[in-house]
C-alpha atoms as a PDB file:
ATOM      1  CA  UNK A   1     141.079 -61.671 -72.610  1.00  0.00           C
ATOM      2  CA  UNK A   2     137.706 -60.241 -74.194  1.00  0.00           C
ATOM      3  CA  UNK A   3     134.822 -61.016 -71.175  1.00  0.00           C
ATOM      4  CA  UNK A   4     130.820 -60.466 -72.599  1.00  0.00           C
ATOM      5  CA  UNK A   5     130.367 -57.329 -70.540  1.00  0.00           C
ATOM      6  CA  UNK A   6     128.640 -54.560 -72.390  1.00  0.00           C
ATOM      7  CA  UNK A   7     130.629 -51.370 -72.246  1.00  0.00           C
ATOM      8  CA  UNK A   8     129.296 -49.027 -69.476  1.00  0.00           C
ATOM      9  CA  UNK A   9     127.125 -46.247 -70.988  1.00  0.00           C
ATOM     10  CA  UNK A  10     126.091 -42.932 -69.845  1.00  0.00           C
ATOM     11  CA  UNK A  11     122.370 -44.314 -70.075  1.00  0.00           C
ATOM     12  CA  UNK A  12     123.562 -47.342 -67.578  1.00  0.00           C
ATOM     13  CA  UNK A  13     125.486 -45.130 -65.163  1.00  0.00           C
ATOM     14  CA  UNK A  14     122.646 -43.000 -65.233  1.00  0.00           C
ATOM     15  CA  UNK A  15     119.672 -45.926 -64.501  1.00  0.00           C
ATOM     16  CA  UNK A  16     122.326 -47.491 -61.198  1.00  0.00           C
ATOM     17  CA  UNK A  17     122.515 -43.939 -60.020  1.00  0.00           C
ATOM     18  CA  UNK A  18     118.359 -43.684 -60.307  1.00  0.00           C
ATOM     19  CA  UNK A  19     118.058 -47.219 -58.790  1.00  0.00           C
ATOM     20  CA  UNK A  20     120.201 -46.173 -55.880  1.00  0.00           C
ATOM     21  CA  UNK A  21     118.309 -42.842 -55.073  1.00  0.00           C
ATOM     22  CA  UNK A  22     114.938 -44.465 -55.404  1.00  0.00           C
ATOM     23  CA  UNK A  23     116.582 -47.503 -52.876  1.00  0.00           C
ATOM     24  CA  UNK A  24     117.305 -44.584 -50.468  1.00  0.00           C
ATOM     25  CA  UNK A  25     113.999 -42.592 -50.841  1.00  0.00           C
ATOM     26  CA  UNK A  26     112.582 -45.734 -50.167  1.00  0.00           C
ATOM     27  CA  UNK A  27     114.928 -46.761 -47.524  1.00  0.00           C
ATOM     28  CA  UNK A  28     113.829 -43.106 -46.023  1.00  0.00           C
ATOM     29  CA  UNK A  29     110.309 -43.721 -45.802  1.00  0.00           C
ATOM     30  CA  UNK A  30     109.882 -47.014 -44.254  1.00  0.00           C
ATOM     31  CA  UNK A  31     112.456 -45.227 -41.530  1.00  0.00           C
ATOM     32  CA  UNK A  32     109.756 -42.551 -40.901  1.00  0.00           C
ATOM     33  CA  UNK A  33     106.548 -44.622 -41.157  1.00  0.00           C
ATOM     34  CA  UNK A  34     108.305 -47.124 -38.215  1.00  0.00           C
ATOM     35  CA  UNK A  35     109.214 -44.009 -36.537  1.00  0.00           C
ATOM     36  CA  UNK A  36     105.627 -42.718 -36.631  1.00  0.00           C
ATOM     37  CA  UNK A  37     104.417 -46.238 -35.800  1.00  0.00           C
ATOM     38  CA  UNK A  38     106.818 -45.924 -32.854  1.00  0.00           C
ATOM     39  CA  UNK A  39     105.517 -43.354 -31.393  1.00  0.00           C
ATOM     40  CA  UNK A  40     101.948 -44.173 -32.000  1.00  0.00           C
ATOM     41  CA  UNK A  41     102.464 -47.211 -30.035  1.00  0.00           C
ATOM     42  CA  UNK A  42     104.620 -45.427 -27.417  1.00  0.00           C
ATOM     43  CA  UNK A  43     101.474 -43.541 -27.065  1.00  0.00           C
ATOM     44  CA  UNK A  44      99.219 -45.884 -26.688  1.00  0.00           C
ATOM     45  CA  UNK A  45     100.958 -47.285 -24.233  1.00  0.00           C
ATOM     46  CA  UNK A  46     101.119 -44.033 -22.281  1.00  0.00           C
ATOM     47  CA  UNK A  47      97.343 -44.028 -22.392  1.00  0.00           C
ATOM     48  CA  UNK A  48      96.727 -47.630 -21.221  1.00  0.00           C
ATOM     49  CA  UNK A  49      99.338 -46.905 -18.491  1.00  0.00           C
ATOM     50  CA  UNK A  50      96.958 -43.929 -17.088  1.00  0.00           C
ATOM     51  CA  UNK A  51      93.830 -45.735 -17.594  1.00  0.00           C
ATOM     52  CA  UNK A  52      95.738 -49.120 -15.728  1.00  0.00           C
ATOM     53  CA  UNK A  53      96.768 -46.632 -13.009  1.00  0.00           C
ATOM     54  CA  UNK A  54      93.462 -45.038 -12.336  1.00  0.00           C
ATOM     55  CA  UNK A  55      91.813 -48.661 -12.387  1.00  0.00           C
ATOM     56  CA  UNK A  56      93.868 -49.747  -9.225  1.00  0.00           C
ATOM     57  CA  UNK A  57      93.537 -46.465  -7.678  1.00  0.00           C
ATOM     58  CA  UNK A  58      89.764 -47.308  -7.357  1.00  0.00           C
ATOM     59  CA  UNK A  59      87.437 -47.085  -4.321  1.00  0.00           C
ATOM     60  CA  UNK A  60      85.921 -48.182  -2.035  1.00  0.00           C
ATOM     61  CA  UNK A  61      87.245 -52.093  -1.690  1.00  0.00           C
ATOM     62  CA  UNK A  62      83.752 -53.531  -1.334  1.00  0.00           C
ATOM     63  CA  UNK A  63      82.230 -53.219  -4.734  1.00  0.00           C
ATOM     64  CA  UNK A  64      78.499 -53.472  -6.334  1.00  0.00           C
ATOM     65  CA  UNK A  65      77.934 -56.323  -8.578  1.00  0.00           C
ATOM     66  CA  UNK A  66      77.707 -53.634 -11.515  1.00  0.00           C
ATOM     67  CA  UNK A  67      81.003 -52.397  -9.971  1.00  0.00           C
ATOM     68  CA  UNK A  68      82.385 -55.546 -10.346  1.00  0.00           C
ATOM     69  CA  UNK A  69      81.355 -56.525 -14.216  1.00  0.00           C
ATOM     70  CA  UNK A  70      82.414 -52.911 -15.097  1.00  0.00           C
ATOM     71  CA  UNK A  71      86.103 -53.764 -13.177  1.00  0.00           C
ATOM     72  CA  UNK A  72      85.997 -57.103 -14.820  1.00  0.00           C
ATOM     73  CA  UNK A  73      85.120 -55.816 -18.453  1.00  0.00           C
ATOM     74  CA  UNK A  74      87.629 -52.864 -17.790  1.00  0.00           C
ATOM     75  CA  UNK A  75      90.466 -55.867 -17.077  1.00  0.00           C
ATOM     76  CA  UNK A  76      89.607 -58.070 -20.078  1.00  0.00           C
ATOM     77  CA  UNK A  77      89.819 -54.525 -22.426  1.00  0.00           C
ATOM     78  CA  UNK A  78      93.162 -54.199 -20.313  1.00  0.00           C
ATOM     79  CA  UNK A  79      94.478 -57.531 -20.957  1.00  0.00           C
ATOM     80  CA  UNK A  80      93.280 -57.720 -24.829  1.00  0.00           C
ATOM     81  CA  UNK A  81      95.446 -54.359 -25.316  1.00  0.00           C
ATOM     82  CA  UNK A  82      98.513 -55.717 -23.245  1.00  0.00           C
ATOM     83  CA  UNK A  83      98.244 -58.848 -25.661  1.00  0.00           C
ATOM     84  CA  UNK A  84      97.907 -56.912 -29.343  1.00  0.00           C
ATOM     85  CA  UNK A  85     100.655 -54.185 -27.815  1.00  0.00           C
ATOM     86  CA  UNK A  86     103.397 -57.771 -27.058  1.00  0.00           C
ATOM     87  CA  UNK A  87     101.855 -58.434 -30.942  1.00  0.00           C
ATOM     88  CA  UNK A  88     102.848 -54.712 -32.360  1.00  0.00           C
ATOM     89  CA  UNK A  89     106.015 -54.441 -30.204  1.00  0.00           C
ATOM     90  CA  UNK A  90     107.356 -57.747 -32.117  1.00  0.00           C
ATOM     91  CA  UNK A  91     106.324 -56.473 -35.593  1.00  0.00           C
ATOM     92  CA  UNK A  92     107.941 -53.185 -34.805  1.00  0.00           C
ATOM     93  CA  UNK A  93     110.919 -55.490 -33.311  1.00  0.00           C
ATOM     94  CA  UNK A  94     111.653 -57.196 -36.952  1.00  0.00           C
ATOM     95  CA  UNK A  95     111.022 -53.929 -38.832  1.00  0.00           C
ATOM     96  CA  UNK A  96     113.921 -52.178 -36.594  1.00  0.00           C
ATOM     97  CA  UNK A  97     115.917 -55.322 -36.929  1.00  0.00           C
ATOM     98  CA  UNK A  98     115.829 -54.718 -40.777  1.00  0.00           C
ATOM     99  CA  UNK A  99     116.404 -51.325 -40.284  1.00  0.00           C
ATOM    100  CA  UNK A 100     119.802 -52.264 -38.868  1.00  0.00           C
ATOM    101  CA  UNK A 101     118.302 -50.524 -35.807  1.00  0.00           C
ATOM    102  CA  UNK A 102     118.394 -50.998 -31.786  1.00  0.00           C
ATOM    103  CA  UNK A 103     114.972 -53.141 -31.200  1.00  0.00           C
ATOM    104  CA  UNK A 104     112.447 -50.827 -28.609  1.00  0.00           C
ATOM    105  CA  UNK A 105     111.700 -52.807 -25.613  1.00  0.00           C
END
């Protein structure tokens, strides 16, 4: 039975091995940018975390009404992070899923 295949070359062994290294080099790289973008996030969270905790640690009770637009401006930055952060977290989510990797949480 004679099939239409081409007979397998040097030349096209050669270009599949290429295609596969460049696949992995490729494969490689995304891995370490979500890594970075990991722990840039992780970070970020760290900081917000500090800056939430120092917010609630405030005193006295009875605040100034420049107190209060301060504590209300600091809460909307707070809440505008927490939003974009859900956002990133579920970009990074589909990116790990990809990966073949355990989603962060």
């Amino acid at each position: 039975m004679h099939t239409n295949k081409p007979p397998r070359t040097v030349y096209g062994t050669l270009c599949t091995v290429h295609t596969v290294y460049c696949l992995l080099l490729i494969h490689h790289q995304v891995e370490e940018e979500l890594r970075a973008r990991v722990d840039r996030f992780e970070a970020g969270l760290r900081r917000t975390s500090r800056e939430l905790e120092s917010f609630t640690k405030k005193d006295p009770p009875v605040l100034t009404m420049d107190e209060m637009r301060t504590c209300v401006a600091t809460v909307d930055k707070l809440r505008t992070r927490a939003e974009e952060a859900d956002q990133h977290l579920k970009e990074i989510n589909k990116e790990e899923v990809f990966l073949d990797w355990d989603p962060s949480r």
